[in-house]
Every structure is written in structure tokens, then in C-alpha cells.
PDB file of N, CA and C in Angstrom:
ATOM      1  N   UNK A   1     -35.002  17.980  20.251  1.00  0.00           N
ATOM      2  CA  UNK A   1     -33.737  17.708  19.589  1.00  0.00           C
ATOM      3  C   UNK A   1     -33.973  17.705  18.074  1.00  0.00           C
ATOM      4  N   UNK A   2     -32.877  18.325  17.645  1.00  0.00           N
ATOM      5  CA  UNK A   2     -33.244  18.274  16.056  1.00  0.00           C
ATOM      6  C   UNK A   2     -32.271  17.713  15.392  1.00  0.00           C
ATOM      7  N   UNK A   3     -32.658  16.611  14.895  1.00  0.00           N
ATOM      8  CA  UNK A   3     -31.374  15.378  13.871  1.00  0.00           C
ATOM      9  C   UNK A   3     -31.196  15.729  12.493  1.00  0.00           C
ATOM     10  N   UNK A   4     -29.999  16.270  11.833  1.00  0.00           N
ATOM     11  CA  UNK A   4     -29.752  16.034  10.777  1.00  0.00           C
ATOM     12  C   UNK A   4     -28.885  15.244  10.497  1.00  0.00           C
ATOM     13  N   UNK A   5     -28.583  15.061   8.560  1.00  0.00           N
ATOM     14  CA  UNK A   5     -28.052  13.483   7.950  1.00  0.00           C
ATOM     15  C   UNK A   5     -27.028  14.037   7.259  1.00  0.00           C
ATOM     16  N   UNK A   6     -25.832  13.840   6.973  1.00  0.00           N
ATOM     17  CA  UNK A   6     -24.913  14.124   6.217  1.00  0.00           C
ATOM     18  C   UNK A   6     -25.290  13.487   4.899  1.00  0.00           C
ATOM     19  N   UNK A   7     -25.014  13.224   3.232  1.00  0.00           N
ATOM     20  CA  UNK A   7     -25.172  12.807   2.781  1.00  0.00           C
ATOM     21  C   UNK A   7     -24.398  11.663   2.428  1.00  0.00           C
ATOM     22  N   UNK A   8     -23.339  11.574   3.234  1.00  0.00           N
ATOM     23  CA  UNK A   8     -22.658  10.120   2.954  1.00  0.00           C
ATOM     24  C   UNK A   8     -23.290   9.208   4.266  1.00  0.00           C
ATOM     25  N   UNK A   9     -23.829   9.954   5.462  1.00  0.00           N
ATOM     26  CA  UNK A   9     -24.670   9.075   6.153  1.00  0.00           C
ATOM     27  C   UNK A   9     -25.842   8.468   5.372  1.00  0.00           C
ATOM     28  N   UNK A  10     -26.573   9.067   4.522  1.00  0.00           N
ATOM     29  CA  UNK A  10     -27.714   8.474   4.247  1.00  0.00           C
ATOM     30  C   UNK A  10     -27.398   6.983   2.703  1.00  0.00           C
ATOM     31  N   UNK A  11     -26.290   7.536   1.999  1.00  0.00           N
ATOM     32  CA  UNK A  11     -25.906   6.429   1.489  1.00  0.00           C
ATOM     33  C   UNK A  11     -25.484   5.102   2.321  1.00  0.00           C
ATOM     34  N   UNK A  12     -24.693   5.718   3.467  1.00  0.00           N
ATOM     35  CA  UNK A  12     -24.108   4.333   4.434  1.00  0.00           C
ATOM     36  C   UNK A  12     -25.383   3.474   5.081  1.00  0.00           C
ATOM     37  N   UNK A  13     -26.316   4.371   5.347  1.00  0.00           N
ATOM     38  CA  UNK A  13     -27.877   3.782   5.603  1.00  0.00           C
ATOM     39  C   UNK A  13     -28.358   3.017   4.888  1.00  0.00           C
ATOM     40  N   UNK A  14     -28.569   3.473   3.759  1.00  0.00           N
ATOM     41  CA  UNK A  14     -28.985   2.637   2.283  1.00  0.00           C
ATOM     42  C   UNK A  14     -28.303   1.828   1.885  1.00  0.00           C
ATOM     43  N   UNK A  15     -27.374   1.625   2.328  1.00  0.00           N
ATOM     44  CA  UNK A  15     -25.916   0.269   2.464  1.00  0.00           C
ATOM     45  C   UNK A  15     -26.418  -0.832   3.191  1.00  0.00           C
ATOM     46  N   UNK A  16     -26.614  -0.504   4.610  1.00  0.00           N
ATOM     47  CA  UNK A  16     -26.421  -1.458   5.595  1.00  0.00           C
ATOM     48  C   UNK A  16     -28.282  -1.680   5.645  1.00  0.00           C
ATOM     49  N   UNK A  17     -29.211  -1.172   5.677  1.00  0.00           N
ATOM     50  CA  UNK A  17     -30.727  -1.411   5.533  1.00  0.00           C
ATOM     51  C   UNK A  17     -30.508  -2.488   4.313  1.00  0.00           C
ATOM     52  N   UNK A  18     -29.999  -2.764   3.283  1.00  0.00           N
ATOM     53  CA  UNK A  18     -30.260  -4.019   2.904  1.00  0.00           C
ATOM     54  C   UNK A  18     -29.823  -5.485   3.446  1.00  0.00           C
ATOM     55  N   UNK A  19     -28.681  -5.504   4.508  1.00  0.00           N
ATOM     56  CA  UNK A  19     -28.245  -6.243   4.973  1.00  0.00           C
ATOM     57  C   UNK A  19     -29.406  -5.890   6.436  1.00  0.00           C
ATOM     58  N   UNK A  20     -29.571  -5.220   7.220  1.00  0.00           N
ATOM     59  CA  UNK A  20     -30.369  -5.052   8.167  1.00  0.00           C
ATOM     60  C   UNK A  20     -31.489  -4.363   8.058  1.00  0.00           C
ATOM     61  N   UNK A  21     -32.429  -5.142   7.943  1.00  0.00           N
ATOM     62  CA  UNK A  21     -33.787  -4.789   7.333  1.00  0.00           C
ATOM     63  C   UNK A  21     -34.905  -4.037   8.581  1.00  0.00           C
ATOM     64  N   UNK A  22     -34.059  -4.153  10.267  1.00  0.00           N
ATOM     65  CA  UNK A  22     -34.305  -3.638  10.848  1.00  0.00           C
ATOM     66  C   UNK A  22     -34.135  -2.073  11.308  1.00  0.00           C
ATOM     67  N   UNK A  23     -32.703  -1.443  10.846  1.00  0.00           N
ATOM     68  CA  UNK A  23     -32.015  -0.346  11.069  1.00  0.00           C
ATOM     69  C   UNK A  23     -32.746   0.956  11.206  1.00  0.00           C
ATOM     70  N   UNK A  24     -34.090   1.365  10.117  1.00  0.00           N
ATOM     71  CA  UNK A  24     -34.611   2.222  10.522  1.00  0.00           C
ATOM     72  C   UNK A  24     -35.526   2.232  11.606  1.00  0.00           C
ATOM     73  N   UNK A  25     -35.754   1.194  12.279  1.00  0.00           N
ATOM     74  CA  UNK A  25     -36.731   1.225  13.491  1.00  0.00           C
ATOM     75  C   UNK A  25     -35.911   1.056  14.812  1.00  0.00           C
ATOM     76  N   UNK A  26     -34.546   0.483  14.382  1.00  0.00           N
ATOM     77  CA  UNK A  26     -33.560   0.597  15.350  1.00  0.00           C
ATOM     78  C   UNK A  26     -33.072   2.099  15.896  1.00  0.00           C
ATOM     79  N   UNK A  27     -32.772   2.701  14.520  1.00  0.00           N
ATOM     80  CA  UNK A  27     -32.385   4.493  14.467  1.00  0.00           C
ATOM     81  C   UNK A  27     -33.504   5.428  15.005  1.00  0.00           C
ATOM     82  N   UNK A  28     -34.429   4.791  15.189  1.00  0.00           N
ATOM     83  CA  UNK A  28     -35.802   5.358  15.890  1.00  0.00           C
ATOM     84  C   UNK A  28     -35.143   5.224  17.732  1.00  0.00           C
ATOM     85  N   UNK A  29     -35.016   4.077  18.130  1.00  0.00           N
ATOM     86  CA  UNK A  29     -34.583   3.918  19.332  1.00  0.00           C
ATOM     87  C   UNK A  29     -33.658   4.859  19.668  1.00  0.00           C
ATOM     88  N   UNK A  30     -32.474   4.714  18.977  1.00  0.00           N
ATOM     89  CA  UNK A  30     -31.327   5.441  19.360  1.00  0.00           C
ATOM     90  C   UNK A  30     -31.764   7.058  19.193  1.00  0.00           C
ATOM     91  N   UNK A  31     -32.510   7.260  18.588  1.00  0.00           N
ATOM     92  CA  UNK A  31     -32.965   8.670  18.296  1.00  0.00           C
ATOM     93  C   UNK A  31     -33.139   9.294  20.194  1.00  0.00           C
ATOM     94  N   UNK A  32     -34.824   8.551  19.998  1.00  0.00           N
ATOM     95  CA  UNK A  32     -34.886   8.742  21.746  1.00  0.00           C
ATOM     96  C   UNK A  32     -34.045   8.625  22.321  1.00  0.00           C
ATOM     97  N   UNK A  33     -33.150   7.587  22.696  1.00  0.00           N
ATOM     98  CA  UNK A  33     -32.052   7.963  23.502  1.00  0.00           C
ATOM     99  C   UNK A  33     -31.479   8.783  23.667  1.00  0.00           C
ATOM    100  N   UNK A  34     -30.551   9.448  22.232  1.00  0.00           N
ATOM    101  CA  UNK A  34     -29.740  10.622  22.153  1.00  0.00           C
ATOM    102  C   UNK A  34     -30.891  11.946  22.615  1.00  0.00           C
ATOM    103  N   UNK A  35     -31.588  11.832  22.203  1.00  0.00           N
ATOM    104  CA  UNK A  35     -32.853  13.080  23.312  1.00  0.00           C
ATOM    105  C   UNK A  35     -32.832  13.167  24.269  1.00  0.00           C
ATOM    106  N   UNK A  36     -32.717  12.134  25.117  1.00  0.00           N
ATOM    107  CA  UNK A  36     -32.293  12.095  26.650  1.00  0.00           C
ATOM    108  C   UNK A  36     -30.649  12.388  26.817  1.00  0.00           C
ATOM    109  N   UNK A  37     -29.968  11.629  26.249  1.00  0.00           N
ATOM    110  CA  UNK A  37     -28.843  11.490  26.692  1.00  0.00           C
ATOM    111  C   UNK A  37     -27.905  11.975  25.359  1.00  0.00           C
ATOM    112  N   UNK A  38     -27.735  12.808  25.029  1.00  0.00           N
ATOM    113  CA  UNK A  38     -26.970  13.309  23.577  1.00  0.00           C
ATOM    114  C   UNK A  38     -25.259  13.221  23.919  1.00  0.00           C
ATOM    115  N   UNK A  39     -24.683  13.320  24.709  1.00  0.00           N
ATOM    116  CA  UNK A  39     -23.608  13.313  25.629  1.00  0.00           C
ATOM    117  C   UNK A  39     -22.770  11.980  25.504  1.00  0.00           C
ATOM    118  N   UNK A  40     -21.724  11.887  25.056  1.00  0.00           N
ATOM    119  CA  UNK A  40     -20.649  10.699  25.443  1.00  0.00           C
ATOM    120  C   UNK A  40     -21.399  10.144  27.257  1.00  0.00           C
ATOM    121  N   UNK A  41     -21.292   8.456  26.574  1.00  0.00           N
ATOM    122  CA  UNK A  41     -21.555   7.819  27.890  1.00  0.00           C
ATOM    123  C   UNK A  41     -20.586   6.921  27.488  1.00  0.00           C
ATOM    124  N   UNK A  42     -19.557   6.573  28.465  1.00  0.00           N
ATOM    125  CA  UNK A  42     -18.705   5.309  28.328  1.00  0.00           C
ATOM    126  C   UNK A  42     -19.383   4.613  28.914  1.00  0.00           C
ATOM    127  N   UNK A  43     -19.216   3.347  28.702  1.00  0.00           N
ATOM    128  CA  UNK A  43     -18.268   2.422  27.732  1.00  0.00           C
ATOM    129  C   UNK A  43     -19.635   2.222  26.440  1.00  0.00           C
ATOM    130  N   UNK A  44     -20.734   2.773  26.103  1.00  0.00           N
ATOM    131  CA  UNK A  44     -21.584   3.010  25.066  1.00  0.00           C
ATOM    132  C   UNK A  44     -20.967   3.700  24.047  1.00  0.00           C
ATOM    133  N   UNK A  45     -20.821   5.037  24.397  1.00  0.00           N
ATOM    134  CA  UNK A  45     -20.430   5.936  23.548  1.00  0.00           C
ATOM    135  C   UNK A  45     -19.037   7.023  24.207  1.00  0.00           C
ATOM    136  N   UNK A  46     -18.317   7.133  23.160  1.00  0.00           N
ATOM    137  CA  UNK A  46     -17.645   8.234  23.561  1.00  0.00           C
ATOM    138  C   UNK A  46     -16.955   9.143  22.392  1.00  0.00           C
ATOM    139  N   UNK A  47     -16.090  10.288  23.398  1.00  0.00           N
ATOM    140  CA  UNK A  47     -16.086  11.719  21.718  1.00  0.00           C
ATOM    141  C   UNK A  47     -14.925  11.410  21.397  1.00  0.00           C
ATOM    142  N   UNK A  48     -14.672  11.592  20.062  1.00  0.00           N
ATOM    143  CA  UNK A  48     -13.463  11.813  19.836  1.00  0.00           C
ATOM    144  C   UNK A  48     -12.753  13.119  19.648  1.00  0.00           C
ATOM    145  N   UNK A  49     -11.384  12.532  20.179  1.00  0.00           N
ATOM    146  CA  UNK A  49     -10.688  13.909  19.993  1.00  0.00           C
ATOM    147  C   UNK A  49      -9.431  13.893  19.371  1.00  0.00           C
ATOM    148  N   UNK A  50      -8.683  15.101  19.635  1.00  0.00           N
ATOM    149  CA  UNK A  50      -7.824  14.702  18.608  1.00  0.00           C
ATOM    150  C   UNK A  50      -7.893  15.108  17.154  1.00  0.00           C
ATOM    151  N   UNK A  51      -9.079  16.115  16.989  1.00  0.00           N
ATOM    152  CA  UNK A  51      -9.891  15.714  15.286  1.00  0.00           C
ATOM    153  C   UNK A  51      -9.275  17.719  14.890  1.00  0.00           C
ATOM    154  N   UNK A  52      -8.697  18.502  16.342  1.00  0.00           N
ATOM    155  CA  UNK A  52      -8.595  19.877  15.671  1.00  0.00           C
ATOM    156  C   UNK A  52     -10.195  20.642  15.593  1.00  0.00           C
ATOM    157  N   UNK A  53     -10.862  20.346  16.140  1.00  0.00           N
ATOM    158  CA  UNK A  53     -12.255  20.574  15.941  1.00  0.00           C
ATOM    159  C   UNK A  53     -12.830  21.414  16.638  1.00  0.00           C
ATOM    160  N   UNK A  54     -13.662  22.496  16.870  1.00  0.00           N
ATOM    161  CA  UNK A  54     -14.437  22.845  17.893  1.00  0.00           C
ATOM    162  C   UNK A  54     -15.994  21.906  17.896  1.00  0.00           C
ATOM    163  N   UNK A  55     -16.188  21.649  17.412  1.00  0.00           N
ATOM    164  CA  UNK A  55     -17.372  20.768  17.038  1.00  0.00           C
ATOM    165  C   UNK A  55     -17.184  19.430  17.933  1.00  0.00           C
ATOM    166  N   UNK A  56     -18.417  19.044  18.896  1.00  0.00           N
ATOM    167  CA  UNK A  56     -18.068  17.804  19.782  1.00  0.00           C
ATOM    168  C   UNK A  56     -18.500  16.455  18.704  1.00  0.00           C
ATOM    169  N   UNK A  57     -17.618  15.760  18.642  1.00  0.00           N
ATOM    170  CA  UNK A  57     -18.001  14.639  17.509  1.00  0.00           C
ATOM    171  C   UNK A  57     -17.720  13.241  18.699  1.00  0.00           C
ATOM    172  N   UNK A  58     -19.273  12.430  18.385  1.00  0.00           N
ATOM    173  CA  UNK A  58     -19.644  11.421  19.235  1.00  0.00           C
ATOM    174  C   UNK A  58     -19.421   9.830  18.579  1.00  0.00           C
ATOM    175  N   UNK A  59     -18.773   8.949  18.931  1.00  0.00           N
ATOM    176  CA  UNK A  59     -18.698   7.379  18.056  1.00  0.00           C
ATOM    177  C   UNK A  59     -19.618   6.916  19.607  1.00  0.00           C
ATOM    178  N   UNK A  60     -20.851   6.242  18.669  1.00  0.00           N
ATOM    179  CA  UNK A  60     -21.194   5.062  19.507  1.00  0.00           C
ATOM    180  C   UNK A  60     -21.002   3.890  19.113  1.00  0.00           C
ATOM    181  N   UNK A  61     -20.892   3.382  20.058  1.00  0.00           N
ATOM    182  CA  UNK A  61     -20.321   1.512  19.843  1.00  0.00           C
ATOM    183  C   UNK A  61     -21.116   0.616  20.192  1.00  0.00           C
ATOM    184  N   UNK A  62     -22.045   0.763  20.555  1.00  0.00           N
ATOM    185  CA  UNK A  62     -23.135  -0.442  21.184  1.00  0.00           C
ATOM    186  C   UNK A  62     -24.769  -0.087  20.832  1.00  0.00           C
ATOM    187  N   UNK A  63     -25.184  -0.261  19.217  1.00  0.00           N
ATOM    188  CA  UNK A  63     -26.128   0.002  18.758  1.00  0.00           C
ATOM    189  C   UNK A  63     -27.304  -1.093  18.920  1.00  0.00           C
ATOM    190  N   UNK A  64     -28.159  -1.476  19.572  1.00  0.00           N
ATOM    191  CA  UNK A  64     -28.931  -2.641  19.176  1.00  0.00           C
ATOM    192  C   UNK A  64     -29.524  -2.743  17.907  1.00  0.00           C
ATOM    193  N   UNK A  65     -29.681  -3.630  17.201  1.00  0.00           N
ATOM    194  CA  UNK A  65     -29.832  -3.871  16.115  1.00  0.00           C
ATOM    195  C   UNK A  65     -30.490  -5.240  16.019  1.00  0.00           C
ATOM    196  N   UNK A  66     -32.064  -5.060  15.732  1.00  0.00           N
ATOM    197  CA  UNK A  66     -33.005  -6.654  15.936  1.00  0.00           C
ATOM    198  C   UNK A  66     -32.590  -7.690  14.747  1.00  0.00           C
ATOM    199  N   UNK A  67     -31.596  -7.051  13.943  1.00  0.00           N
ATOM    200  CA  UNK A  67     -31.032  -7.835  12.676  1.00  0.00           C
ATOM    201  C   UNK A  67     -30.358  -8.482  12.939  1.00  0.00           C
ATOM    202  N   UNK A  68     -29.410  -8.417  13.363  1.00  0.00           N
ATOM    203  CA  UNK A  68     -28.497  -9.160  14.309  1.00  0.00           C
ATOM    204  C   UNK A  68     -29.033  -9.985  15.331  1.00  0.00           C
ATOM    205  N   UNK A  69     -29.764 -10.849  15.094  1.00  0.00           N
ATOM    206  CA  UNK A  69     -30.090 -11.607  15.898  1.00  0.00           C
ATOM    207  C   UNK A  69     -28.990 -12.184  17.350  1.00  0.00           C
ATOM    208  N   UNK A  70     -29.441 -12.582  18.531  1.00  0.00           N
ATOM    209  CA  UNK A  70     -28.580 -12.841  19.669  1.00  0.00           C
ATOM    210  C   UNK A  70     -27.555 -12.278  20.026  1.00  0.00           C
ATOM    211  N   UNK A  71     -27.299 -10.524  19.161  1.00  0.00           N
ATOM    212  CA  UNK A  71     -26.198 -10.229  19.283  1.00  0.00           C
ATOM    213  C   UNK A  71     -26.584  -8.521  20.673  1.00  0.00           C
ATOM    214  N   UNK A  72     -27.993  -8.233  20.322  1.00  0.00           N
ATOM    215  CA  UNK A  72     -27.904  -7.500  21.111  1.00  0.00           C
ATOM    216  C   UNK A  72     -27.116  -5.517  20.998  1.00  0.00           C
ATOM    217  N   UNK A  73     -27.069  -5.347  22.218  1.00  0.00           N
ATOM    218  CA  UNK A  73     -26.293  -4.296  21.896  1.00  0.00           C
ATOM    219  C   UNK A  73     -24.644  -4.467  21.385  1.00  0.00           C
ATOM    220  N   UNK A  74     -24.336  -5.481  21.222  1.00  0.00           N
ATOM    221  CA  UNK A  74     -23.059  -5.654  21.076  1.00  0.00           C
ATOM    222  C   UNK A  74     -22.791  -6.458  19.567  1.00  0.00           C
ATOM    223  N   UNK A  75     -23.818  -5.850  18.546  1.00  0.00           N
ATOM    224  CA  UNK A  75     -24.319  -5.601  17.313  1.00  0.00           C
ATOM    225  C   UNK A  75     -22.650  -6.143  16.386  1.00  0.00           C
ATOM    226  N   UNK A  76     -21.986  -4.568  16.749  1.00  0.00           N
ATOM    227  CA  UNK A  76     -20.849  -4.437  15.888  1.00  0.00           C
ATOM    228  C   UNK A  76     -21.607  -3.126  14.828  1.00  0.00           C
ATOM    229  N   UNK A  77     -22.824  -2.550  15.129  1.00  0.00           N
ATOM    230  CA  UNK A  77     -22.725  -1.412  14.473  1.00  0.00           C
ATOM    231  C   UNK A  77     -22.056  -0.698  15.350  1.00  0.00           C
ATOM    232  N   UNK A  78     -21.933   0.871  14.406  1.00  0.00           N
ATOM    233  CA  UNK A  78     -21.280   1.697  14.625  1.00  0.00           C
ATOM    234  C   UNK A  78     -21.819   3.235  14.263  1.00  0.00           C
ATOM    235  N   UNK A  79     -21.791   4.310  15.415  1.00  0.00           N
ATOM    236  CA  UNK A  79     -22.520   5.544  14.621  1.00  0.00           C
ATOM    237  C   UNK A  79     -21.900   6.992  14.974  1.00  0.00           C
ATOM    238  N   UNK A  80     -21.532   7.557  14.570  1.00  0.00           N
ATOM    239  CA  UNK A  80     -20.489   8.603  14.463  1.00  0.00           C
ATOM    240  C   UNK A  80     -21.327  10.169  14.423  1.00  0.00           C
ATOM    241  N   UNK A  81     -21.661  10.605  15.217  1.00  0.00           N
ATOM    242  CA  UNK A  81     -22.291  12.066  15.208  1.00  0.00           C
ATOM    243  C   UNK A  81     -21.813  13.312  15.626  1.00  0.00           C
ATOM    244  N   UNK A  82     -22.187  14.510  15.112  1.00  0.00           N
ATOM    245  CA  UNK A  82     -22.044  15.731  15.904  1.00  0.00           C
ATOM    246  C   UNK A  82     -23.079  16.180  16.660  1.00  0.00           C
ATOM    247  N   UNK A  83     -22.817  16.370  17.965  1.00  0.00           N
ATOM    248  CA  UNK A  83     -23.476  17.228  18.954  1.00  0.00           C
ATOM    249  C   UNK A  83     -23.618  18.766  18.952  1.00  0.00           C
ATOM    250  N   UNK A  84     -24.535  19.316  19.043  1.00  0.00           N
ATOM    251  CA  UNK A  84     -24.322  20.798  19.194  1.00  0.00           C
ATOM    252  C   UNK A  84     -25.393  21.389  20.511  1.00  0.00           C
ATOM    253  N   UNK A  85     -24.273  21.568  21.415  1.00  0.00           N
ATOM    254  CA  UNK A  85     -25.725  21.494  22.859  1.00  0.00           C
ATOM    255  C   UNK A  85     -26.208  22.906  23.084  1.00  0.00           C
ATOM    256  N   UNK A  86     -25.741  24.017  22.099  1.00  0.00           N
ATOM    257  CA  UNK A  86     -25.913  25.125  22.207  1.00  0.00           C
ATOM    258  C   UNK A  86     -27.662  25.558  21.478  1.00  0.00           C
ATOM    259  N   UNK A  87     -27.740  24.380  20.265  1.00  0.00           N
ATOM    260  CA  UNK A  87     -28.572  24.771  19.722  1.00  0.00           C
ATOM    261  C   UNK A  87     -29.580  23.349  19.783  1.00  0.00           C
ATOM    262  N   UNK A  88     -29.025  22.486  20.749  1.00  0.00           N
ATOM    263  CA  UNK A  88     -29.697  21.119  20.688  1.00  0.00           C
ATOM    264  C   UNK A  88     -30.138  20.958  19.747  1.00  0.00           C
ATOM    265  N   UNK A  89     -28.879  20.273  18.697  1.00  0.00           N
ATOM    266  CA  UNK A  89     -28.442  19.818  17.223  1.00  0.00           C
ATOM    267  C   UNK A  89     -28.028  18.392  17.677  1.00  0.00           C
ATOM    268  N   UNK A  90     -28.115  17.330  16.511  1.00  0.00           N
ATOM    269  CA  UNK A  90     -27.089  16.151  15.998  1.00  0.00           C
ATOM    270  C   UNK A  90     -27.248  16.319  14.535  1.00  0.00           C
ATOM    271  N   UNK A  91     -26.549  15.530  13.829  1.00  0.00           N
ATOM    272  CA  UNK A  91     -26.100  15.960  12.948  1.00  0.00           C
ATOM    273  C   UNK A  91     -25.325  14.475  13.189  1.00  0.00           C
ATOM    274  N   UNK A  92     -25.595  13.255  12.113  1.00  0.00           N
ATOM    275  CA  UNK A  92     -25.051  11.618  12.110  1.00  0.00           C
ATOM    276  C   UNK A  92     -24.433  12.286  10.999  1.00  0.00           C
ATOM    277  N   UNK A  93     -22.894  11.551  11.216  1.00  0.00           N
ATOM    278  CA  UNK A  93     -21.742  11.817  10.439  1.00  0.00           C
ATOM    279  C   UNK A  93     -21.978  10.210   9.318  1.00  0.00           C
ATOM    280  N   UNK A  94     -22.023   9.468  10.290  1.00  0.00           N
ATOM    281  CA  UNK A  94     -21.851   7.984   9.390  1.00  0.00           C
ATOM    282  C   UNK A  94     -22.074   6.842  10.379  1.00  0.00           C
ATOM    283  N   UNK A  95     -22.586   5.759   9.480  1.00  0.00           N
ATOM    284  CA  UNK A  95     -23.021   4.255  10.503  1.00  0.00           C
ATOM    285  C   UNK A  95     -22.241   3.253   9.455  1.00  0.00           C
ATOM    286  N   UNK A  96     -21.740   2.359  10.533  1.00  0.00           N
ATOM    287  CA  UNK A  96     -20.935   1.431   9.615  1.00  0.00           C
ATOM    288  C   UNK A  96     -20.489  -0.033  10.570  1.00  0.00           C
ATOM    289  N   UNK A  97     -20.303  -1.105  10.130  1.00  0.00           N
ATOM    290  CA  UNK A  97     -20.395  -1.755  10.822  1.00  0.00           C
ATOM    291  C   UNK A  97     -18.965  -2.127  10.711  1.00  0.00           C
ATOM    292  N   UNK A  98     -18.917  -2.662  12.254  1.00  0.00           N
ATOM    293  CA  UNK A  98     -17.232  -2.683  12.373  1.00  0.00           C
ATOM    294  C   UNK A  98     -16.424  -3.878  11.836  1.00  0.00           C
ATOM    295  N   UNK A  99     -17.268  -4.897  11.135  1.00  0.00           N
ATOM    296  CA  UNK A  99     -16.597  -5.941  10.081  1.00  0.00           C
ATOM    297  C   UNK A  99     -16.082  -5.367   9.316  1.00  0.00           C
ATOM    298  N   UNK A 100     -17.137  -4.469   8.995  1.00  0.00           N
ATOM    299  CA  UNK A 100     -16.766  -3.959   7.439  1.00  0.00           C
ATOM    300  C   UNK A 100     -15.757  -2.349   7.343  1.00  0.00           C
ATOM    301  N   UNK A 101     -15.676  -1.914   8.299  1.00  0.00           N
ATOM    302  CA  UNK A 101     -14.820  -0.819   8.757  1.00  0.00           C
ATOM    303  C   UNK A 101     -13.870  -0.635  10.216  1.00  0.00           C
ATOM    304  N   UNK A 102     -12.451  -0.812  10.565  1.00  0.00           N
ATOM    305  CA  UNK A 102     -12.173  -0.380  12.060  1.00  0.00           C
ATOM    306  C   UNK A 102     -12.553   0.806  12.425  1.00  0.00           C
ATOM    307  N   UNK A 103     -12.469   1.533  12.036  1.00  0.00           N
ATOM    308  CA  UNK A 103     -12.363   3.025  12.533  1.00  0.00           C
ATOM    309  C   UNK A 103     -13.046   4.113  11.932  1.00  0.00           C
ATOM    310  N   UNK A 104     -13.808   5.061  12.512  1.00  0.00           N
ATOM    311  CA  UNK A 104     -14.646   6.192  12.163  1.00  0.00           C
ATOM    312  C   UNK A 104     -13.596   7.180  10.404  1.00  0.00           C
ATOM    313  N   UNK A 105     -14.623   7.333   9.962  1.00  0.00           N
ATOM    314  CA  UNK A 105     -13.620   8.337   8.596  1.00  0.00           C
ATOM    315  C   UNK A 105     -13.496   9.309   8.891  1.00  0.00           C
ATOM    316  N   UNK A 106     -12.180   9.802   9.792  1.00  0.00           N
ATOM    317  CA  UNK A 106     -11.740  11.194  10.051  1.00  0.00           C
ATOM    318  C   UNK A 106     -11.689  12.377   8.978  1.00  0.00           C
ATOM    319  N   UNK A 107     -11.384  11.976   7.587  1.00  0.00           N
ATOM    320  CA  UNK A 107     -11.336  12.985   6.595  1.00  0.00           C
ATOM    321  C   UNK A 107     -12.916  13.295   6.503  1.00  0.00           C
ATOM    322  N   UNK A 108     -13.928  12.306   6.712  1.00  0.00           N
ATOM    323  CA  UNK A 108     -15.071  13.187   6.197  1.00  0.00           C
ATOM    324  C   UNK A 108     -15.631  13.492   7.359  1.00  0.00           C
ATOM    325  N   UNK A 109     -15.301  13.477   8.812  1.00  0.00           N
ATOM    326  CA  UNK A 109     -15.817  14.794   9.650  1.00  0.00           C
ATOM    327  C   UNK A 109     -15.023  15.719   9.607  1.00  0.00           C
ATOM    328  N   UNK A 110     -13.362  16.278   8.760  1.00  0.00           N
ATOM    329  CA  UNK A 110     -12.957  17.237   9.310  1.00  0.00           C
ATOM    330  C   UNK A 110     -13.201  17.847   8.085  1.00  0.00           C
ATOM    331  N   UNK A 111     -13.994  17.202   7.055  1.00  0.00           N
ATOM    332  CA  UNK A 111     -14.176  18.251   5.730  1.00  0.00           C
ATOM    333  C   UNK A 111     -15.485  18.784   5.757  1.00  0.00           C
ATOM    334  N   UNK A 112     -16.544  18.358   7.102  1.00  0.00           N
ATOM    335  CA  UNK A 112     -17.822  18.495   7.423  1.00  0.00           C
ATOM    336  C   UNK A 112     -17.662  19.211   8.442  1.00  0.00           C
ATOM    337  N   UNK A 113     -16.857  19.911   9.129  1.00  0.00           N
ATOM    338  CA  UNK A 113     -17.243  20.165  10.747  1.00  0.00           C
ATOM    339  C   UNK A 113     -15.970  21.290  11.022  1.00  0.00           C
ATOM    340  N   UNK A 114     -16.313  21.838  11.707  1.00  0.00           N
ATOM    341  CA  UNK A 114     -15.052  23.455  12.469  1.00  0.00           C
ATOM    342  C   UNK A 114     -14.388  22.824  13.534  1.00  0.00           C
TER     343      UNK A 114
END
């Protein structure tokens, strides 16, 4: 599998790594996972649609995060990717935590993505 970073993902990284000092060893986990399982899994993850897109775009909702102490997978991060199973691609749109955001930023996957 080959992961690329949007560049407003890697600022949103450099956001939330100071508040969660765990996140890059967390994004290691989820990495492996999405290697196995790159695919919408409810009630974990699922695609959105709706976006006009040919591009499959993935929100996961249940990130573990060791920063979050006692919270588990049910963190309140948040991680927003494109799939491409043709060329077994991702491609992280954005991570954000859902205090601090409701909802995925539709303008910057449809100004990133077909």
C-alpha cells in the first residue's frame, strides 16, 4: 500500500501532535490496518458520498489514540482519506478531532479529488 499526505493533512498533524504527543505512533497502527482493510467498515469507518466524485473518499471515526487516555477507540479523532484500489493508493485528506470540528471539509476534498 502506498500512503500519501495532502498538505493541509500534514499541517492538521502538526496541530493535533502537540496536543497528542502520541499520534504518530498511533498513525503507524492505523496505517497497518488500512493495508489490510483499506475499505469502509461500519460502524469504524465509512465513505462518503454525495461529494460528485469518482474518487472513493473514506471518514474514519474510531481512531485509538494512547493520548487520550481511557478513551480508547472512541478517541473523538477523526481521519478522512482517499482510496484508490486500482493502484493500491491512500492518500489522508485530513485528521481532526471532533471537539474541535463536526464534520469532514468537503471544499478541500472536492478541490483535491475527481
Amino acid at each position: 500500500m502506498i500512503f500519501d499526505e495532502l498538505e493541509e493533512y500534514k499541517k492538521d498533524l502538526k496541530f493535533l501532535l502537540k496536543k497528542y504527543r502520541t499520534l504518530n505512533e498511533d498513525m503507524t497502527i492505523v496505517k497497518q490496518v488500512l493495508e489490510t482493510f483499506p475499505d469502509e467498515r461500519p460502524p469504524f469507518s465509512y465513505r462518503i458520498d454525495n461529494l460528485g466524485l469518482k474518487t472513493v473518499v473514506i471518514k474514519v471515526k474510531k481512531i485509538a489514540c494512547k493520548s487520550l487516555k481511557g478513551k480508547g477507540v472512541n478517541s473523538g479523532l477523526r481521519l478522512v482519506y482517499a482510496h484508490y484500489p486500482e493502484t493500491n493508493k491512500i492518500t489522508f485528506i485530513e485528521i481532526y478531532h471532533k471537539n474541535d470540528k463536526e464534520n469532514a471539509d468537503i471544499q478541500r476534498i472536492q478541490s483535491n479529488f475527481e
